[in-house]
PDB file of N, CA and C in Angstrom:
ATOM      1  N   UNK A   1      15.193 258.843   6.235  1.00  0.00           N
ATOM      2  CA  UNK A   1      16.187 258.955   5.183  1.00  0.00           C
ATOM      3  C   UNK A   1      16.950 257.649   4.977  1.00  0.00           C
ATOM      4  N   UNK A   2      16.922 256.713   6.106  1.00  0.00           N
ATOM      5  CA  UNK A   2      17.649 255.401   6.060  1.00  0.00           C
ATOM      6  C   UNK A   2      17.089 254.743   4.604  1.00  0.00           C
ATOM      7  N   UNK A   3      15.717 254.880   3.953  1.00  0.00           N
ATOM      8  CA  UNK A   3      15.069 254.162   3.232  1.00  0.00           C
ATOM      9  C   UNK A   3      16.022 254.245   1.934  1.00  0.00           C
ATOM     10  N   UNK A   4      16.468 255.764   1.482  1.00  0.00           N
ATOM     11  CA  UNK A   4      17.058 256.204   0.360  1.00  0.00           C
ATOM     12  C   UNK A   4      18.519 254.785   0.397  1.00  0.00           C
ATOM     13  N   UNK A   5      19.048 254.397   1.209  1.00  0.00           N
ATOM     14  CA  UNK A   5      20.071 253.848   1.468  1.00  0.00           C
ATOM     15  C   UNK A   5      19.602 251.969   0.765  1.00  0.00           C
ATOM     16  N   UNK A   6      18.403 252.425   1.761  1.00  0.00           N
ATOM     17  CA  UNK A   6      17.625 250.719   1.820  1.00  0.00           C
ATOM     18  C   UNK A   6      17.484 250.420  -0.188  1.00  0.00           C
ATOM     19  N   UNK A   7      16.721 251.576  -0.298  1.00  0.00           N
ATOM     20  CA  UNK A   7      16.247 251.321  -1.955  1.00  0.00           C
ATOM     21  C   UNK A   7      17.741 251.455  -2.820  1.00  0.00           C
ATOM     22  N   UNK A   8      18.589 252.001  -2.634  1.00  0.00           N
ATOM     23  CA  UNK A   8      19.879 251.814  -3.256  1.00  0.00           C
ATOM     24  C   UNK A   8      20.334 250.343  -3.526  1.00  0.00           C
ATOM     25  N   UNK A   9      20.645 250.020  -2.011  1.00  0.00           N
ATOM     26  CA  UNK A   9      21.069 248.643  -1.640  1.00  0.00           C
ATOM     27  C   UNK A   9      20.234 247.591  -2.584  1.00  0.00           C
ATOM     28  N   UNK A  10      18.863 247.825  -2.464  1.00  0.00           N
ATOM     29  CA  UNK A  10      17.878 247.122  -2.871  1.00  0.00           C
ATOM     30  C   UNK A  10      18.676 247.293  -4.786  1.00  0.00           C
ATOM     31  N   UNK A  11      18.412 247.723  -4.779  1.00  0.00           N
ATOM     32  CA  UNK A  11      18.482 248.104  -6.716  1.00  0.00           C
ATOM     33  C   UNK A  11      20.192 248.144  -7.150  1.00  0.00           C
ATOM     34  N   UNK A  12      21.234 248.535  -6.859  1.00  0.00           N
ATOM     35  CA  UNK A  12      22.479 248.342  -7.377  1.00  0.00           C
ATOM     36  C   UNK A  12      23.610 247.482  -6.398  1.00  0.00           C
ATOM     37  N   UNK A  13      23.113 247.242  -5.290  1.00  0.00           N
ATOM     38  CA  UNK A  13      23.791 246.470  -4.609  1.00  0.00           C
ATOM     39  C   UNK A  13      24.631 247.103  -3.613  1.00  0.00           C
ATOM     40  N   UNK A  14      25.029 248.264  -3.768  1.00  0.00           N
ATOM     41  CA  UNK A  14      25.261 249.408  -2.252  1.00  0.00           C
ATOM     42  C   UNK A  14      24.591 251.095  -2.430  1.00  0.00           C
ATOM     43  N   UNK A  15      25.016 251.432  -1.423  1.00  0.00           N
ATOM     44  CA  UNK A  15      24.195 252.688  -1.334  1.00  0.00           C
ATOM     45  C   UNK A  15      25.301 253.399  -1.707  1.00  0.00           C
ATOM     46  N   UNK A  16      24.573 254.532  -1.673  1.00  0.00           N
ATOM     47  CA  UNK A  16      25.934 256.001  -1.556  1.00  0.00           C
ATOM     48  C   UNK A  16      26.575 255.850  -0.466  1.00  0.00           C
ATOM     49  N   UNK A  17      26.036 255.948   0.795  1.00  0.00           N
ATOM     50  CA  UNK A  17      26.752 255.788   1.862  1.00  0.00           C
ATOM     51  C   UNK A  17      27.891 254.536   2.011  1.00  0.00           C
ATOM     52  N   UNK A  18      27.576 253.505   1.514  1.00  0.00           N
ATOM     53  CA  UNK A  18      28.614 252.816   1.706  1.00  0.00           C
ATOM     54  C   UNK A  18      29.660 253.064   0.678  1.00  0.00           C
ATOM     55  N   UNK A  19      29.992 253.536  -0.649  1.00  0.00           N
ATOM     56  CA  UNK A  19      30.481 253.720  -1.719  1.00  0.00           C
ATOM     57  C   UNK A  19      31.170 254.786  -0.927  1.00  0.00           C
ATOM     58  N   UNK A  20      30.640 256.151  -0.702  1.00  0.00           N
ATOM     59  CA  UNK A  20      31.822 257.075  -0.052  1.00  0.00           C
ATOM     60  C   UNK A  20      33.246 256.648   1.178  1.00  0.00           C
ATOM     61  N   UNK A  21      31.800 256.050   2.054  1.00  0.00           N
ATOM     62  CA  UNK A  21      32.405 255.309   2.946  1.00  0.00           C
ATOM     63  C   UNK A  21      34.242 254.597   2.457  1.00  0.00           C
ATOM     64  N   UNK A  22      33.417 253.523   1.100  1.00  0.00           N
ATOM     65  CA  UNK A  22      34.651 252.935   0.677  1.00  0.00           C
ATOM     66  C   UNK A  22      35.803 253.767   0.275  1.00  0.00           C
ATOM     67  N   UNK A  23      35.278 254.607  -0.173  1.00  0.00           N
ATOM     68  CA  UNK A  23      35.940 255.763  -0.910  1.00  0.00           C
ATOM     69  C   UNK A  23      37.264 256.766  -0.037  1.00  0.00           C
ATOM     70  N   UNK A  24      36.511 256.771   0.909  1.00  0.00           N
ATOM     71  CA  UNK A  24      36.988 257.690   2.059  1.00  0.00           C
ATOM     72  C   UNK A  24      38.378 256.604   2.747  1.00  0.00           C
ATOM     73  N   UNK A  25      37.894 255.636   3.006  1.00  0.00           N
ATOM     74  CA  UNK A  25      38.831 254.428   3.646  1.00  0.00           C
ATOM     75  C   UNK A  25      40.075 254.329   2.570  1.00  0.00           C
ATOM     76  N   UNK A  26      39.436 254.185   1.496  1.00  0.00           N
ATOM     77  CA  UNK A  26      40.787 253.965   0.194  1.00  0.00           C
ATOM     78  C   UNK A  26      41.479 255.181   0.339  1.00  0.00           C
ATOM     79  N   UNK A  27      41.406 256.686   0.447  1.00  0.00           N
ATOM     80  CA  UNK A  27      41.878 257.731   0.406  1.00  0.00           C
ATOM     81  C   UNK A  27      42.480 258.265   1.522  1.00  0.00           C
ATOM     82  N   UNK A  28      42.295 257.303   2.853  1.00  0.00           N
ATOM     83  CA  UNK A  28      42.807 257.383   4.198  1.00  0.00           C
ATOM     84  C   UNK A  28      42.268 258.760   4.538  1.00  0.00           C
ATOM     85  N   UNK A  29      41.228 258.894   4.604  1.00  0.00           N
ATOM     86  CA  UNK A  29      40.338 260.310   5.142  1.00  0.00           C
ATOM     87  C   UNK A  29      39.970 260.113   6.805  1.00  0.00           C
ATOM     88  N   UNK A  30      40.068 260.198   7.288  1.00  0.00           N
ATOM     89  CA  UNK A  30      40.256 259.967   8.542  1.00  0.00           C
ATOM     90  C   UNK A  30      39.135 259.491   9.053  1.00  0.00           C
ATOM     91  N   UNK A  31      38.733 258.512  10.502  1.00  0.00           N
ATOM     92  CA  UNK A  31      38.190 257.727  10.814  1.00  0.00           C
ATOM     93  C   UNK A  31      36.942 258.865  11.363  1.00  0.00           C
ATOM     94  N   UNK A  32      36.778 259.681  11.953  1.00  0.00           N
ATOM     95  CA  UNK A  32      35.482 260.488  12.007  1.00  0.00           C
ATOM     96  C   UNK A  32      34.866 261.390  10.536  1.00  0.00           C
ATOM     97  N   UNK A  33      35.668 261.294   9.583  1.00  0.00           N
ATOM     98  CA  UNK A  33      34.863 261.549   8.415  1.00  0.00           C
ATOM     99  C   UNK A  33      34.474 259.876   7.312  1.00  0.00           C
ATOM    100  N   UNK A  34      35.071 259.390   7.617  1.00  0.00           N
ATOM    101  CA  UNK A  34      34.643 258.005   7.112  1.00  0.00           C
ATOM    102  C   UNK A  34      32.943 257.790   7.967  1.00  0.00           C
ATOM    103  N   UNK A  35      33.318 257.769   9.070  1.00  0.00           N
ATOM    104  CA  UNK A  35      31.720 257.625   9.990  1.00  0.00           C
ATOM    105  C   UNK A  35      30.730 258.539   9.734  1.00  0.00           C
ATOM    106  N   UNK A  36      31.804 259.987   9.385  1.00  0.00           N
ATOM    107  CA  UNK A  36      30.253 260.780   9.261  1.00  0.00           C
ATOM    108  C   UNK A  36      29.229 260.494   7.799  1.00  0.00           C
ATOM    109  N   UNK A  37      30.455 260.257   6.722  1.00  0.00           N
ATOM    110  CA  UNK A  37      30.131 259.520   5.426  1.00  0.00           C
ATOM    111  C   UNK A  37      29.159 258.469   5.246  1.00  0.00           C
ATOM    112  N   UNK A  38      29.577 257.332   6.355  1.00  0.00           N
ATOM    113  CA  UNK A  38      28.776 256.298   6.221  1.00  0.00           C
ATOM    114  C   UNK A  38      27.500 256.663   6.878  1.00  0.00           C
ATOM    115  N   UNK A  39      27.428 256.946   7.788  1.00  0.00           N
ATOM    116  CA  UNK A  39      25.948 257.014   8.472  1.00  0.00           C
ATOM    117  C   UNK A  39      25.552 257.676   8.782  1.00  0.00           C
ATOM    118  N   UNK A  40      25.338 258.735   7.653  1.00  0.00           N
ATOM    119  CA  UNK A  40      24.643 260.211   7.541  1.00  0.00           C
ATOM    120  C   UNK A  40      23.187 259.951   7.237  1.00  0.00           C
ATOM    121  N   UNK A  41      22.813 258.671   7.059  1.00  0.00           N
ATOM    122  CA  UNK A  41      21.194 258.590   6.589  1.00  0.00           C
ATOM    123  C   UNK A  41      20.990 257.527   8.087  1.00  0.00           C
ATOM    124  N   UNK A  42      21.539 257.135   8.983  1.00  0.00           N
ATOM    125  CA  UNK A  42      21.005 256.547   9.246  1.00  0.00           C
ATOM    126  C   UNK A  42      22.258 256.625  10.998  1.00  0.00           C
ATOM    127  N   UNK A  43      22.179 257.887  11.559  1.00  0.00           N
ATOM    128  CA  UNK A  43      23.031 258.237  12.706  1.00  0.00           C
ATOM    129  C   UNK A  43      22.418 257.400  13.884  1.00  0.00           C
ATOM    130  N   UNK A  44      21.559 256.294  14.299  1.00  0.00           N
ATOM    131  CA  UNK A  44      20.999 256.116  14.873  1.00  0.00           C
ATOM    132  C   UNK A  44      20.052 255.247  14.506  1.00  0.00           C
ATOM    133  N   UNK A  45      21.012 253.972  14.179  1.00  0.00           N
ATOM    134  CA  UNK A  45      21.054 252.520  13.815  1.00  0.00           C
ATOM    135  C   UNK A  45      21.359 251.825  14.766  1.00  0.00           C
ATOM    136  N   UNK A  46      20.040 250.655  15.153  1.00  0.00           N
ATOM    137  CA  UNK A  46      20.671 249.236  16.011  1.00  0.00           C
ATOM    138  C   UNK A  46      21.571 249.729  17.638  1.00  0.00           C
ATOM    139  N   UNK A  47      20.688 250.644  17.500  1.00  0.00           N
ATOM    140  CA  UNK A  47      20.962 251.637  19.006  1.00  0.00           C
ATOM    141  C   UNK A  47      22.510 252.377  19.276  1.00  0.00           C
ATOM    142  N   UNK A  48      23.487 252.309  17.841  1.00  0.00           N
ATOM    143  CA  UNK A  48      24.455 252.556  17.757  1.00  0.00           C
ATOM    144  C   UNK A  48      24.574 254.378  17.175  1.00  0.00           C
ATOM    145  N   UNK A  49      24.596 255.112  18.092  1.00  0.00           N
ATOM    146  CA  UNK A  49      24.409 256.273  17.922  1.00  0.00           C
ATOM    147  C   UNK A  49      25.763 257.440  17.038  1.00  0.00           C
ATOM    148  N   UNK A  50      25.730 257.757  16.203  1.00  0.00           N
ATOM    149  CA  UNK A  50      27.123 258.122  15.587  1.00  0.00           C
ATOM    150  C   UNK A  50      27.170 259.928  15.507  1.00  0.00           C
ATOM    151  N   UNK A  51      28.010 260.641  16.567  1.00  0.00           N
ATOM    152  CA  UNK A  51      27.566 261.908  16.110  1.00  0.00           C
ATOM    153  C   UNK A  51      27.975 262.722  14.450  1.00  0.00           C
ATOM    154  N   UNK A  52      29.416 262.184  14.270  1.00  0.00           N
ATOM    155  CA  UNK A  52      29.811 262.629  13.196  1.00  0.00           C
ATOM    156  C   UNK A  52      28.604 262.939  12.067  1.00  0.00           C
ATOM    157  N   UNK A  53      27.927 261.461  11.999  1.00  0.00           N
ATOM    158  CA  UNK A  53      26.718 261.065  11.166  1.00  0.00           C
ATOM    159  C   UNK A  53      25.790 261.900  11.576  1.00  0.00           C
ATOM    160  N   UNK A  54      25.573 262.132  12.415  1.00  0.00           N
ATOM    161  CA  UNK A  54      24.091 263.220  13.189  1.00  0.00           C
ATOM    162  C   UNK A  54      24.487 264.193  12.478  1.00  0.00           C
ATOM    163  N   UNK A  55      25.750 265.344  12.563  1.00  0.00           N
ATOM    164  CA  UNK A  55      25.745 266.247  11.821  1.00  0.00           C
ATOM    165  C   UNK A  55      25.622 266.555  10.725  1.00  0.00           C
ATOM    166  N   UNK A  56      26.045 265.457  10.206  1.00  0.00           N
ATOM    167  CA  UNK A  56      25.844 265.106   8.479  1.00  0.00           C
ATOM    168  C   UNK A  56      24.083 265.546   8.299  1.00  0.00           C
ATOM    169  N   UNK A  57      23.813 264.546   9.143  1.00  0.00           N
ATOM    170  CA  UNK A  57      22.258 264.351   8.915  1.00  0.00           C
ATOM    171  C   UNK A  57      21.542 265.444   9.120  1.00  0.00           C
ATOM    172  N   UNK A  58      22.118 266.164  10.085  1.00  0.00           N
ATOM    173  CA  UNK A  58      21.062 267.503  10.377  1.00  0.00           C
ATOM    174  C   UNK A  58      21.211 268.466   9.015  1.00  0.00           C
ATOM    175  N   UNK A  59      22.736 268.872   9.206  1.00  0.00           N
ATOM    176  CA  UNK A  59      23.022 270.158   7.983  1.00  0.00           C
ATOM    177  C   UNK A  59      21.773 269.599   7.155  1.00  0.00           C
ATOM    178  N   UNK A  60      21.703 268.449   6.526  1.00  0.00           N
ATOM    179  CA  UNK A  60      21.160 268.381   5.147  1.00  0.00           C
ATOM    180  C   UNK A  60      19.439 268.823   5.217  1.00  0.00           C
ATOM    181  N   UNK A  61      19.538 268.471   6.672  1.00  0.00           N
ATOM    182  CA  UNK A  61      17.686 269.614   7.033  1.00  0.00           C
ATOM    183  C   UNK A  61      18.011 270.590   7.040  1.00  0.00           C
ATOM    184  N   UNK A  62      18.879 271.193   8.011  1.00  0.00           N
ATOM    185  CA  UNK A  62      19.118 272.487   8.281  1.00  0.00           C
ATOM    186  C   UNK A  62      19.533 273.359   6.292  1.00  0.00           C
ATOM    187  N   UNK A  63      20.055 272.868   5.806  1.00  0.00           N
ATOM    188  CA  UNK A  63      19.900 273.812   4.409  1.00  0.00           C
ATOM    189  C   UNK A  63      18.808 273.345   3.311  1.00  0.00           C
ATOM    190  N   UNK A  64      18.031 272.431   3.445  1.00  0.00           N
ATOM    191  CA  UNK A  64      16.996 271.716   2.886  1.00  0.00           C
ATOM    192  C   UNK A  64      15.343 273.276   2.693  1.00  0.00           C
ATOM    193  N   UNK A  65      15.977 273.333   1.624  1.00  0.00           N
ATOM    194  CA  UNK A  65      15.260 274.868   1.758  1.00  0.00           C
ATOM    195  C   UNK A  65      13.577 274.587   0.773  1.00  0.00           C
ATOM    196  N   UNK A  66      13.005 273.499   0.163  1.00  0.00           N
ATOM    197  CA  UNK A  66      11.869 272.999  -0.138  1.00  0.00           C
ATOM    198  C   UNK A  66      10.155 273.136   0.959  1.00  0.00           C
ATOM    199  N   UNK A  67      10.978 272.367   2.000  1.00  0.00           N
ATOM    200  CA  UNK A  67      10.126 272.612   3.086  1.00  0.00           C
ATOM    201  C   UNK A  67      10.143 273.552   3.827  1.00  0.00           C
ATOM    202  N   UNK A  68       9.007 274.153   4.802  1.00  0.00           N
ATOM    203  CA  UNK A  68       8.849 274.741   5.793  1.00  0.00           C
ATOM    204  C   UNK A  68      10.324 274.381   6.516  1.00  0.00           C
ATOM    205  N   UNK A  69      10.901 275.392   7.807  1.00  0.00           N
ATOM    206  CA  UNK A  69      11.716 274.697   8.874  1.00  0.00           C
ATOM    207  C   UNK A  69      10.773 273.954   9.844  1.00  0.00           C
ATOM    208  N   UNK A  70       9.375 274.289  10.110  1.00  0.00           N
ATOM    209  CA  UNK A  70       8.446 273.510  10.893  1.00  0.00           C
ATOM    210  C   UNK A  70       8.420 272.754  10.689  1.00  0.00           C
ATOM    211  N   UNK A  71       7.990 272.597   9.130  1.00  0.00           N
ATOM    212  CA  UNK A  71       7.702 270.799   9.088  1.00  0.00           C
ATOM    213  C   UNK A  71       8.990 269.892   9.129  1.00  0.00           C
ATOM    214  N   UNK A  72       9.742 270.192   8.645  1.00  0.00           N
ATOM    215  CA  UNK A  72      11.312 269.494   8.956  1.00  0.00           C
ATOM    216  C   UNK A  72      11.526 269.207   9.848  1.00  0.00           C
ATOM    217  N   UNK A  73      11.516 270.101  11.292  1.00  0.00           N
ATOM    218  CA  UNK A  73      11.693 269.929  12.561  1.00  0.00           C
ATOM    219  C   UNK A  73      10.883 269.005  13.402  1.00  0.00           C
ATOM    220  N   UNK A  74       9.654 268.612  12.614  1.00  0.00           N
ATOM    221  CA  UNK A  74       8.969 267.525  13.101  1.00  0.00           C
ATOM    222  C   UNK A  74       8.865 266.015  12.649  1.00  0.00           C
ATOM    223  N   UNK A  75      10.078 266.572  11.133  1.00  0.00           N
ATOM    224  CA  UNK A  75      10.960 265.183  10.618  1.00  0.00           C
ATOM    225  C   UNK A  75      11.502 264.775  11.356  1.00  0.00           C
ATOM    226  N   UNK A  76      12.392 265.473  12.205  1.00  0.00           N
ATOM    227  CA  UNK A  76      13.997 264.578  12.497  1.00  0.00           C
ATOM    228  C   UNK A  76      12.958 264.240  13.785  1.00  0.00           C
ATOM    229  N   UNK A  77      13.303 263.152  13.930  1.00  0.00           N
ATOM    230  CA  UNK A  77      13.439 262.235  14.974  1.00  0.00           C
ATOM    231  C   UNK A  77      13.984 262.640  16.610  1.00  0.00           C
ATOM    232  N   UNK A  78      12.683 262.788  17.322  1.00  0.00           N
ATOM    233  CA  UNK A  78      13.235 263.842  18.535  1.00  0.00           C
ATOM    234  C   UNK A  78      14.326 262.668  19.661  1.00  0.00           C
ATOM    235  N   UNK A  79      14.245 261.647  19.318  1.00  0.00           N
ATOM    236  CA  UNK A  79      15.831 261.235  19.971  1.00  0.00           C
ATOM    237  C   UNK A  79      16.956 261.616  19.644  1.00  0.00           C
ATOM    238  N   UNK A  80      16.607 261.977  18.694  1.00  0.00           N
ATOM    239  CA  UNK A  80      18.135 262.615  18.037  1.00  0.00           C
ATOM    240  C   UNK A  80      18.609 263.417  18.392  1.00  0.00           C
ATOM    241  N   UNK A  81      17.662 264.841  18.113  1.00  0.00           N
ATOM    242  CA  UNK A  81      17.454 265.816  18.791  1.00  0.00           C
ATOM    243  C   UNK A  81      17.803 265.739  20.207  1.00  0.00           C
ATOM    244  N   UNK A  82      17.372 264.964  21.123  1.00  0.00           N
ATOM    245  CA  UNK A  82      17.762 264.680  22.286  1.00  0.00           C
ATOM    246  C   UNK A  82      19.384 264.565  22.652  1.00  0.00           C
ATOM    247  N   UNK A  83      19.774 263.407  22.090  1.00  0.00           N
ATOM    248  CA  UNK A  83      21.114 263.198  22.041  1.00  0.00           C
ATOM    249  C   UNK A  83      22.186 263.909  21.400  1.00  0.00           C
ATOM    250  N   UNK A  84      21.869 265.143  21.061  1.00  0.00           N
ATOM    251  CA  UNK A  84      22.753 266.175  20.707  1.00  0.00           C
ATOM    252  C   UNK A  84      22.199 267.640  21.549  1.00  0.00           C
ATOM    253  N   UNK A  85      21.435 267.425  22.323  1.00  0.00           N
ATOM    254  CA  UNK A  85      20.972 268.203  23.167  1.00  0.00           C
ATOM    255  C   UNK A  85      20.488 269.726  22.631  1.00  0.00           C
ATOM    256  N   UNK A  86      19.810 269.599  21.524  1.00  0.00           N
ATOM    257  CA  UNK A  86      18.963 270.353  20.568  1.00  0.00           C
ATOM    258  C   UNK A  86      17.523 270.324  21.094  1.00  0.00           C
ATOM    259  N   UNK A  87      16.759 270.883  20.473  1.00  0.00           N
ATOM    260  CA  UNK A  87      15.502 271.861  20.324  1.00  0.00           C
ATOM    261  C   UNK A  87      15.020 271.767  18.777  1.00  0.00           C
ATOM    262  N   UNK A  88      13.462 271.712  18.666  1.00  0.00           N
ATOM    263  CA  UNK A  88      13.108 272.426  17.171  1.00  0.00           C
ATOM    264  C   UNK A  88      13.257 273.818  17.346  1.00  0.00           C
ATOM    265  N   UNK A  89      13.378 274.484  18.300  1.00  0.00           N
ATOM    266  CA  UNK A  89      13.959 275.990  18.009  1.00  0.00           C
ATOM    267  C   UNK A  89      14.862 276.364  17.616  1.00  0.00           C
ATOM    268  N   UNK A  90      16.341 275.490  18.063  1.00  0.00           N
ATOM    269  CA  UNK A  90      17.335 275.507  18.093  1.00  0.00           C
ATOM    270  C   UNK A  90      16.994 275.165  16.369  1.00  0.00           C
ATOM    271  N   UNK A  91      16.463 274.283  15.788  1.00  0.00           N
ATOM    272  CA  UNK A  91      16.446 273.698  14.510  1.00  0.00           C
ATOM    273  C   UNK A  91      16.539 275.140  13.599  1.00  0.00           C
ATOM    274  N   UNK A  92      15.086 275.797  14.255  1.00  0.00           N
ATOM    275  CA  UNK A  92      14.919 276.880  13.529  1.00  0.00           C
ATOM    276  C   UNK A  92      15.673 278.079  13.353  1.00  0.00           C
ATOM    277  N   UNK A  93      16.377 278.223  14.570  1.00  0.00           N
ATOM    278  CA  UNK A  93      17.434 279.021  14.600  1.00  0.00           C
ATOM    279  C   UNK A  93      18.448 278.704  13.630  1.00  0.00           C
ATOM    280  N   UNK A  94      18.971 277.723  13.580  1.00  0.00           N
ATOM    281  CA  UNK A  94      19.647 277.497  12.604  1.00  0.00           C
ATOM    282  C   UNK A  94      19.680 277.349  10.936  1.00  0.00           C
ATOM    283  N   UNK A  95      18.355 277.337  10.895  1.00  0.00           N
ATOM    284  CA  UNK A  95      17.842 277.915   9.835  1.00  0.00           C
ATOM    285  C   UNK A  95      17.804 279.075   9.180  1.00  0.00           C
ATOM    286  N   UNK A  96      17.519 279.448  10.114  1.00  0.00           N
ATOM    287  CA  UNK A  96      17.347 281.467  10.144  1.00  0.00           C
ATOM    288  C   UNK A  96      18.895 281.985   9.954  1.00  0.00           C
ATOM    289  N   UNK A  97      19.660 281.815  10.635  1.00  0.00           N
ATOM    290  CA  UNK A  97      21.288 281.844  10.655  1.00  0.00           C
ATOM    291  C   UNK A  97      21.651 281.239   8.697  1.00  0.00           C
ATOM    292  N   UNK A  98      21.390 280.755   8.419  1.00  0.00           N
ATOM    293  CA  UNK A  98      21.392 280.196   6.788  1.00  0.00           C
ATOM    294  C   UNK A  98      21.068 280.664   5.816  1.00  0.00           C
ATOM    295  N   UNK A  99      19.823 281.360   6.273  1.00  0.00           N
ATOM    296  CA  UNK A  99      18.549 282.668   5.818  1.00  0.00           C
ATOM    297  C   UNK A  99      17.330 281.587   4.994  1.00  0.00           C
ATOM    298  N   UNK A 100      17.205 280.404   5.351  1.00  0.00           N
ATOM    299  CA  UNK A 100      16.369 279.692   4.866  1.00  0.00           C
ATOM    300  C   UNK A 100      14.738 280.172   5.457  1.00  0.00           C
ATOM    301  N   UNK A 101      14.951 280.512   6.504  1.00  0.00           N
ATOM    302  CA  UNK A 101      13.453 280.976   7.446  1.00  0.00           C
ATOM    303  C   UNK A 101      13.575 282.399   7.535  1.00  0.00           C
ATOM    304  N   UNK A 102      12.320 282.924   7.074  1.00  0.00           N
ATOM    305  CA  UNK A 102      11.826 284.420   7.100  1.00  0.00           C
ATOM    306  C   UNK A 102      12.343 284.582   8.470  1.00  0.00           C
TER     307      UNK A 102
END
């Protein structure tokens, strides 16, 4: 998902993420929703791990109702997964809890 950020950057000169980001800072939104803002595409950048951002990042699988929950769960990136001490079951569960999975 970092790419969506990359091709932004690439073509108007910032991404969404940084624009909210700015957004959030101007509006004094507090320093763990500014982080979760900024690095929701990319929680696990330059070995700098951000959970706020992880959650960001998951919900948007976890209600991402197009795909299978299988195949999604073999999207996210199992360090991630790791470092929030998750499961693709756990993925799926949370899915199911949403009513996205039969």
């Amino acid at each position: 998902m970092a790419s969506i950020d990359h091709d932004e950057k690439r073509v108007l000169g910032l991404s969404h993420s940084e624009v909210g980001w700015q957004l959030c800072r101007k509006w004094g939104f507090s320093p763990v929703l500014q982080e979760a803002i900024q690095k929701h595409h990319s929680p696990m950048k330059d070995n700098d791990f951000s959970i706020p951002g992880a959650f960001v990042f998951l919900a948007h699988f976890v209600s991402y109702s197009d795909i299978s929950g299988d195949i999604l769960s073999k999207m996210l990136p199992s360090e991630l997964l790791a470092k929030l001490n998750l499961t693709t079951k756990d993925f799926i569960k949370a899915r199911k809890m949403v009513k996205l999975e039969p």
